[in-house]
Protein backbone atom coordinates (compact mmCIF):
# COMPACT_ATOMS: atom_id res chain seq x y z
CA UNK A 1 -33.36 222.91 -104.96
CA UNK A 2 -36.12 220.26 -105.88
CA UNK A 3 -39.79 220.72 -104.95
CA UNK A 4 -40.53 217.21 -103.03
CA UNK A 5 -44.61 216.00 -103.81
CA UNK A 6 -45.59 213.38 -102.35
CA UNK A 7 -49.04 211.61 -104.45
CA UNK A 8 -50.77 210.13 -101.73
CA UNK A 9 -54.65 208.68 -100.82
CA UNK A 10 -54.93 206.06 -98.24
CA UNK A 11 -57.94 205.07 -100.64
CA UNK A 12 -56.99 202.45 -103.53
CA UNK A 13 -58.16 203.00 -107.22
CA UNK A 14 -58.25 206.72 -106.89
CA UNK A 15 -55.63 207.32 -109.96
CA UNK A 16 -52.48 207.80 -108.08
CA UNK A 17 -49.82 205.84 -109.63
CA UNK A 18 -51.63 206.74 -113.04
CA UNK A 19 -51.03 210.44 -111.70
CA UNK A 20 -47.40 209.76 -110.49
CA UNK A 21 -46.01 208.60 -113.51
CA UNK A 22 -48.02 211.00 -116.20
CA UNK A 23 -47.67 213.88 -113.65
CA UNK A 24 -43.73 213.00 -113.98
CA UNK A 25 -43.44 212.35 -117.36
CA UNK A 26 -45.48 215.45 -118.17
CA UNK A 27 -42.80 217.72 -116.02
CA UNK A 28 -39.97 216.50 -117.87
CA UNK A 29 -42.03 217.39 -120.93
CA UNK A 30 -41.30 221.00 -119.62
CA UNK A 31 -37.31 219.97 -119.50
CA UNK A 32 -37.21 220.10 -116.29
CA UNK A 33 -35.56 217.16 -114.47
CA UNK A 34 -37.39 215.12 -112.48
CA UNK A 35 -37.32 211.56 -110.37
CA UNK A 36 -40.27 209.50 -109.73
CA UNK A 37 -39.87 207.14 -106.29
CA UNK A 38 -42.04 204.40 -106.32
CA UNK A 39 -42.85 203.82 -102.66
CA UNK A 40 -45.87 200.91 -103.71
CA UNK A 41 -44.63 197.32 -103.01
CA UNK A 42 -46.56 196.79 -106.17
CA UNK A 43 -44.02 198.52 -108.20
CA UNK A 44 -46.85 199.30 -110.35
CA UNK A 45 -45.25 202.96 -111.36
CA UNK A 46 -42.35 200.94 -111.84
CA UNK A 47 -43.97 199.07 -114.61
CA UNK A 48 -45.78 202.11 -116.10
CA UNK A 49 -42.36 203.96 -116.55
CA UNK A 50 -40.95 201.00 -118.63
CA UNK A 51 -38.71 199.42 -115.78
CA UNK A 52 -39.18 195.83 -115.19
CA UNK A 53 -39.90 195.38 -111.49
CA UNK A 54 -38.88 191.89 -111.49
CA UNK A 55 -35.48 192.77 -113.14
CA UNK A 56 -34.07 196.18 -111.35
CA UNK A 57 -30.59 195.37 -108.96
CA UNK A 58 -31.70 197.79 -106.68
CA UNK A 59 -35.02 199.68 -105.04
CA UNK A 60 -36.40 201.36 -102.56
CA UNK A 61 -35.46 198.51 -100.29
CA UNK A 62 -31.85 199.16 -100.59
CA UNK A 63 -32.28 202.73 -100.21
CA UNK A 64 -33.93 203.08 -97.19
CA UNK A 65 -32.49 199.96 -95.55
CA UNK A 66 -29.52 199.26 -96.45
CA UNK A 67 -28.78 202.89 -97.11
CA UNK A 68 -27.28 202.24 -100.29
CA UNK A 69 -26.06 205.75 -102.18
CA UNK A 70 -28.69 207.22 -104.08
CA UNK A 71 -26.88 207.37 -107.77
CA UNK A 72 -26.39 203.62 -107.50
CA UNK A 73 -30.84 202.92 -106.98
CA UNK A 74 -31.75 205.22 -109.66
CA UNK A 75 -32.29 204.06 -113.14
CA UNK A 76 -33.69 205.62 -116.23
CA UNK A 77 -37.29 205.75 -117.02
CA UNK A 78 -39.36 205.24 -120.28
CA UNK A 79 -36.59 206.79 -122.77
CA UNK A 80 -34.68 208.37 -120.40
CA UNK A 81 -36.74 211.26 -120.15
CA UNK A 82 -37.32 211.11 -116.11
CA UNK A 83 -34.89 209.42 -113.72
CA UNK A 84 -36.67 206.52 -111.12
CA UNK A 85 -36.12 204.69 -107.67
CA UNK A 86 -38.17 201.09 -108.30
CA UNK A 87 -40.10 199.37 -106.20
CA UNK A 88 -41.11 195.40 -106.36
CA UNK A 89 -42.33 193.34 -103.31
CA UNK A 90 -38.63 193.70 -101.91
CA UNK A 91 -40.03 196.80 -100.46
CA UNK A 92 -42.89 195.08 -97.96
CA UNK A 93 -40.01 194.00 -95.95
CA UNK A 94 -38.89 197.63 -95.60
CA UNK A 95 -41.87 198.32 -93.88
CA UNK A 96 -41.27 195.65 -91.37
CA UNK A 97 -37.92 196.66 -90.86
CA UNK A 98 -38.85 200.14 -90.62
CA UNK A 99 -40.26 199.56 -87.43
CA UNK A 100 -37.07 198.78 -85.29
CA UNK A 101 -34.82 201.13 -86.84
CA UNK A 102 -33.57 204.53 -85.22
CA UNK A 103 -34.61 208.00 -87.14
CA UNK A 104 -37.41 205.68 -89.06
CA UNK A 105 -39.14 208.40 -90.30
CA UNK A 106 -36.42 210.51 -92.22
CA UNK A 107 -34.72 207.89 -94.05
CA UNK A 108 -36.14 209.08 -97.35
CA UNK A 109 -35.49 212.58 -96.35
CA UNK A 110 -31.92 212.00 -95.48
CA UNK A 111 -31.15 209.54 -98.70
CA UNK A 112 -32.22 212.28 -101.09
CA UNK A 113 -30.23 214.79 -99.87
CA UNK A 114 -27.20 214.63 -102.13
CA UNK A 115 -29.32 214.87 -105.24
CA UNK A 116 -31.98 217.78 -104.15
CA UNK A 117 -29.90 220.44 -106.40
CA UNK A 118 -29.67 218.27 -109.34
CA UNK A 119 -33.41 217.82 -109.84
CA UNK A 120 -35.94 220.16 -110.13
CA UNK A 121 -38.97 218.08 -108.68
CA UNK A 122 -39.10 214.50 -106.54
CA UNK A 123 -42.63 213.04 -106.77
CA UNK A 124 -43.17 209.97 -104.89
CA UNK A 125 -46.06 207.72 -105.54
CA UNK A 126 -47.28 206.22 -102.19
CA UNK A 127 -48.81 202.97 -101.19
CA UNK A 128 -52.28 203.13 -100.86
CA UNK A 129 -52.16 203.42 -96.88
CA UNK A 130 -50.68 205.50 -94.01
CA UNK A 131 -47.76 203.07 -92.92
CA UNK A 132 -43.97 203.76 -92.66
CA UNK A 133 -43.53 204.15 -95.61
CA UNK A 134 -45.98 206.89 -96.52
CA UNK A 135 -44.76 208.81 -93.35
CA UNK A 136 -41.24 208.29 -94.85
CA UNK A 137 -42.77 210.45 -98.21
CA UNK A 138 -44.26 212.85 -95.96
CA UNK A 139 -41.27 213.90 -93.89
CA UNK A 140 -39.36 214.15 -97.13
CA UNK A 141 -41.69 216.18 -99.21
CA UNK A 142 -42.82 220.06 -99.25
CA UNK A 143 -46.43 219.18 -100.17
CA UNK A 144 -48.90 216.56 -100.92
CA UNK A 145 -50.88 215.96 -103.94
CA UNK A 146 -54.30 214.22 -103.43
CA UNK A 147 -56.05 212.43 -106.21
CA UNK A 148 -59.45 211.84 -105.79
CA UNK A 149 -62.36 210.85 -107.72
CA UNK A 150 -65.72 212.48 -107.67
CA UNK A 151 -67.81 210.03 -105.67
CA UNK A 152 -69.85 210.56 -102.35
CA UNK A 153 -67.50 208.00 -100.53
CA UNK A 154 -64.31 209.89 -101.68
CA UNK A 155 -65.89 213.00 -100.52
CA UNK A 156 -66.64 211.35 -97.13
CA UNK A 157 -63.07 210.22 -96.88
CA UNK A 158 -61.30 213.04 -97.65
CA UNK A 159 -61.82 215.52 -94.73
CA UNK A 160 -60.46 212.83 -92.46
CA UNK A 161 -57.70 212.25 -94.80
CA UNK A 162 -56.59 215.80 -95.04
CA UNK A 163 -56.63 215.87 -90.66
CA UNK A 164 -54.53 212.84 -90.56
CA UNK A 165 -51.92 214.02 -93.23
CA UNK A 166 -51.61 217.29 -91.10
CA UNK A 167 -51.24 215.50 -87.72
CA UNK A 168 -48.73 213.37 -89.53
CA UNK A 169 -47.12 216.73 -90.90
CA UNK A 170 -47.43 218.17 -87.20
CA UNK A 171 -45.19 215.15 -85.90
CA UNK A 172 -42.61 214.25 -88.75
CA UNK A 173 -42.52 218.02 -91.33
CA UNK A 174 -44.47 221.51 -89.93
CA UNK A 175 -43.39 223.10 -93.05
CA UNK A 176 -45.55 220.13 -94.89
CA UNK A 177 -48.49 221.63 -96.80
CA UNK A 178 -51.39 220.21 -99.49
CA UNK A 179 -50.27 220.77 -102.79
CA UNK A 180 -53.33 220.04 -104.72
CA UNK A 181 -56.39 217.90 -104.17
CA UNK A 182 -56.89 216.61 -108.12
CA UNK A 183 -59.99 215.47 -109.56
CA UNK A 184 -59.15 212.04 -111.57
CA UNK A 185 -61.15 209.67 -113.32
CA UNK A 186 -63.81 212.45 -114.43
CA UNK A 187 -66.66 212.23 -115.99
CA UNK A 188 -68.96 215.60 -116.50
CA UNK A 189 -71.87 213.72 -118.20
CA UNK A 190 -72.42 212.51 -114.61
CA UNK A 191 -74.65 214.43 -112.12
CA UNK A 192 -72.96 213.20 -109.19
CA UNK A 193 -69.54 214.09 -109.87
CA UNK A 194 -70.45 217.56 -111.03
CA UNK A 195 -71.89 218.02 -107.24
CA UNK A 196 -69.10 216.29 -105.74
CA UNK A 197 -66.73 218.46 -107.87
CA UNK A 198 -68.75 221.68 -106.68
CA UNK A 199 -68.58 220.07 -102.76
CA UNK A 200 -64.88 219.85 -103.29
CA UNK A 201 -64.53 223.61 -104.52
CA UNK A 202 -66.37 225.20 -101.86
CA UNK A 203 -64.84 223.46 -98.68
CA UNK A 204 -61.14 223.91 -100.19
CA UNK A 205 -61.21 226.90 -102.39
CA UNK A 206 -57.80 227.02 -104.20
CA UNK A 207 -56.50 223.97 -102.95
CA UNK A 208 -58.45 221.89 -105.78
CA UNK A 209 -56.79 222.10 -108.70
CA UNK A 210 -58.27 224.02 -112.00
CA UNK A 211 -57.10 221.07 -114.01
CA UNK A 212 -59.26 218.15 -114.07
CA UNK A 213 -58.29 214.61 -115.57
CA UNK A 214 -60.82 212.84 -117.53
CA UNK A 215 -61.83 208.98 -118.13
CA UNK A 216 -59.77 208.21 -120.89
CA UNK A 217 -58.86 205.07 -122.92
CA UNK A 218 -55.54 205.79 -123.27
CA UNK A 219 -54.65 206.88 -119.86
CA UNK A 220 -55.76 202.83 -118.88
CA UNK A 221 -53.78 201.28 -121.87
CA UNK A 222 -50.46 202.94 -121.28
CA UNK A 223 -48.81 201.13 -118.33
CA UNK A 224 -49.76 197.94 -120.34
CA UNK A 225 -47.11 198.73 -122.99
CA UNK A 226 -44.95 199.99 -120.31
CA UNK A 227 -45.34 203.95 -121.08
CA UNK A 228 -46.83 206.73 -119.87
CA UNK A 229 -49.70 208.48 -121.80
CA UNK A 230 -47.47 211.15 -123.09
CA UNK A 231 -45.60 208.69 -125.03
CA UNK A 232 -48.26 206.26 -125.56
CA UNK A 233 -50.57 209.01 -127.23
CA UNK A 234 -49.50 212.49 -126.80
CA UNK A 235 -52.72 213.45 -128.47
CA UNK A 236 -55.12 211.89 -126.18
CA UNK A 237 -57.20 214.00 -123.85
CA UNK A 238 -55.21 212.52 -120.74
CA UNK A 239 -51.99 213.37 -121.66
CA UNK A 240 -53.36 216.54 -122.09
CA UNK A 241 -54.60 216.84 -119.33
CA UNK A 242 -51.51 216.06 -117.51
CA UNK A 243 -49.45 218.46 -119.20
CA UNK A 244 -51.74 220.56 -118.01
CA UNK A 245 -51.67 220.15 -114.46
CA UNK A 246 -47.56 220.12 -114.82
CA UNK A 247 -47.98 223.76 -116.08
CA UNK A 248 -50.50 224.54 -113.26
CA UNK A 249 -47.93 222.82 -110.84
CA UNK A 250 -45.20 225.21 -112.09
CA UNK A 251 -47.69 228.05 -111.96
CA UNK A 252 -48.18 227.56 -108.47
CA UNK A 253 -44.51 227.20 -107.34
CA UNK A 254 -43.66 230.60 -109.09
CA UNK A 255 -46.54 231.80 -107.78
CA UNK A 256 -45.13 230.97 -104.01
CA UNK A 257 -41.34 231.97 -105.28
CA UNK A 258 -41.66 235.54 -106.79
CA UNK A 259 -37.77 235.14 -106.73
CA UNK A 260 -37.33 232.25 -108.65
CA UNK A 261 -39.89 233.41 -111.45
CA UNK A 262 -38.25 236.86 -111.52
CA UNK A 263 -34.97 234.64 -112.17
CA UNK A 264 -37.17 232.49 -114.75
């Protein structure tokens, strides 16, 4: 049965879809299959796993709207390594649409049922607000993943974040819980994000991940050729840093599962 994520900050520019699609790729590094939804009307992780946005017959739209079977909106990402549902501005009108449909909220949920024993983890990159289509993710996923960066106004935002998540969870998924709040975009030359990074540690102990993901070069150039960092430059420090957290990911789920890493 897959683990669901869903990558989500109602705050823009925080490394999300740079997490979604390295976070993915990095897991099927592992060889463990894995499917990336873009959610974003920008399609941005669409264009960062190789997939032209403008070309694909079928997205996110069709899925959730037109409830078109699941094996028929999934393509292949960069070399075929993790499977993809797309997303291009198609998907803006699925919010609107959204709105006057019956059972709004577990579309997602239901669509992906016929393929939860095929993959081993879902992770779906979010747009960068708390619309339909983010409570769609949430009410399909077992936990959330938070990227932040280490800035006072991130800091400030997050507590309320975390509340409305868990009223969200409260309404649409109880058994939703935070995966991970991840520190992206790092820099530990600078005084401020060392605090914030402290700040963050203290108020939610285990629930920050150990892994941290630097300011890197190559983590910025890689959706411009289409790729993510692990194929773009698997020696860089953010691809490390990626396969990292995909180890620390699996950590935690065996952790949670003493049956399944008994089995494992």
């Amino acid at each position: 049965m897959a683990k669901v994520i869903a990558i989500a900050n109602q705050k823009g520019g925080v490394g999300k879809t740079t997490t979604a699609v390295n976070v993915a790729a990095s897991m099927a590094a592992t060889k463990r299959k894995v499917l990336l939804i873009d959610l974003d009307p920008q399609g941005n992780a669409t264009m960062g796993s190789g997939v032209d946005k403008y070309d694909v017959e079928s997205t996110a739209f069709e899925l959730l709207i037109e409830e078109k079977p699941i094996d028929d909106v999934i393509v292949k990402g960069t070399s075929g390594k993790y499977d993809l549902i797309a997303a291009n501005g198609d998907v803006t009108a699925a919010e609107i649409k959204l709105m006057e449909m019956f059972a709004r909220e577990v579309r997602l949920r239901n669509a992906l049922k016929p393929v939860m024993d095929y993959y081993d983890f879902v992770f779906i990159d979010c747009p960068p607000s708390l619309n339909q289509l983010t409570v769609n993710a949430l009410a399909a996923a077992d936990s959330v993943m938070v990227p932040m960066q280490c800035e006072y106004y991130a800091l400030e935002g997050l507590t309320a974040l975390m509340d409305t998540i868990q009223k969200l969870a409260s309404v649409v998924n109880p058994e939703l819980k935070i995966e991970g709040v991840l520190r992206t975009m790092y820099d530990p030359r600078n005084r401020l994000a060392n605090d914030v990074s402290e700040q963050l540690k203290r108020h939610f102990g285990e629930q920050v991940y150990r892994t941290v993901i630097p300011r890197n070069v190559r983590l910025a150039e890689a959706p411009s050729f289409g790729t993510p960092a692990m194929y773009y430059d698997k020696s860089s420090t953010g691809a490390k840093a990626y396969l990292a957290l995909a180890g620390e990911i699996l950590r935690r789920r065996d952790k949670t599962t003493p049956a399944q890493a008994k089995a494992s």
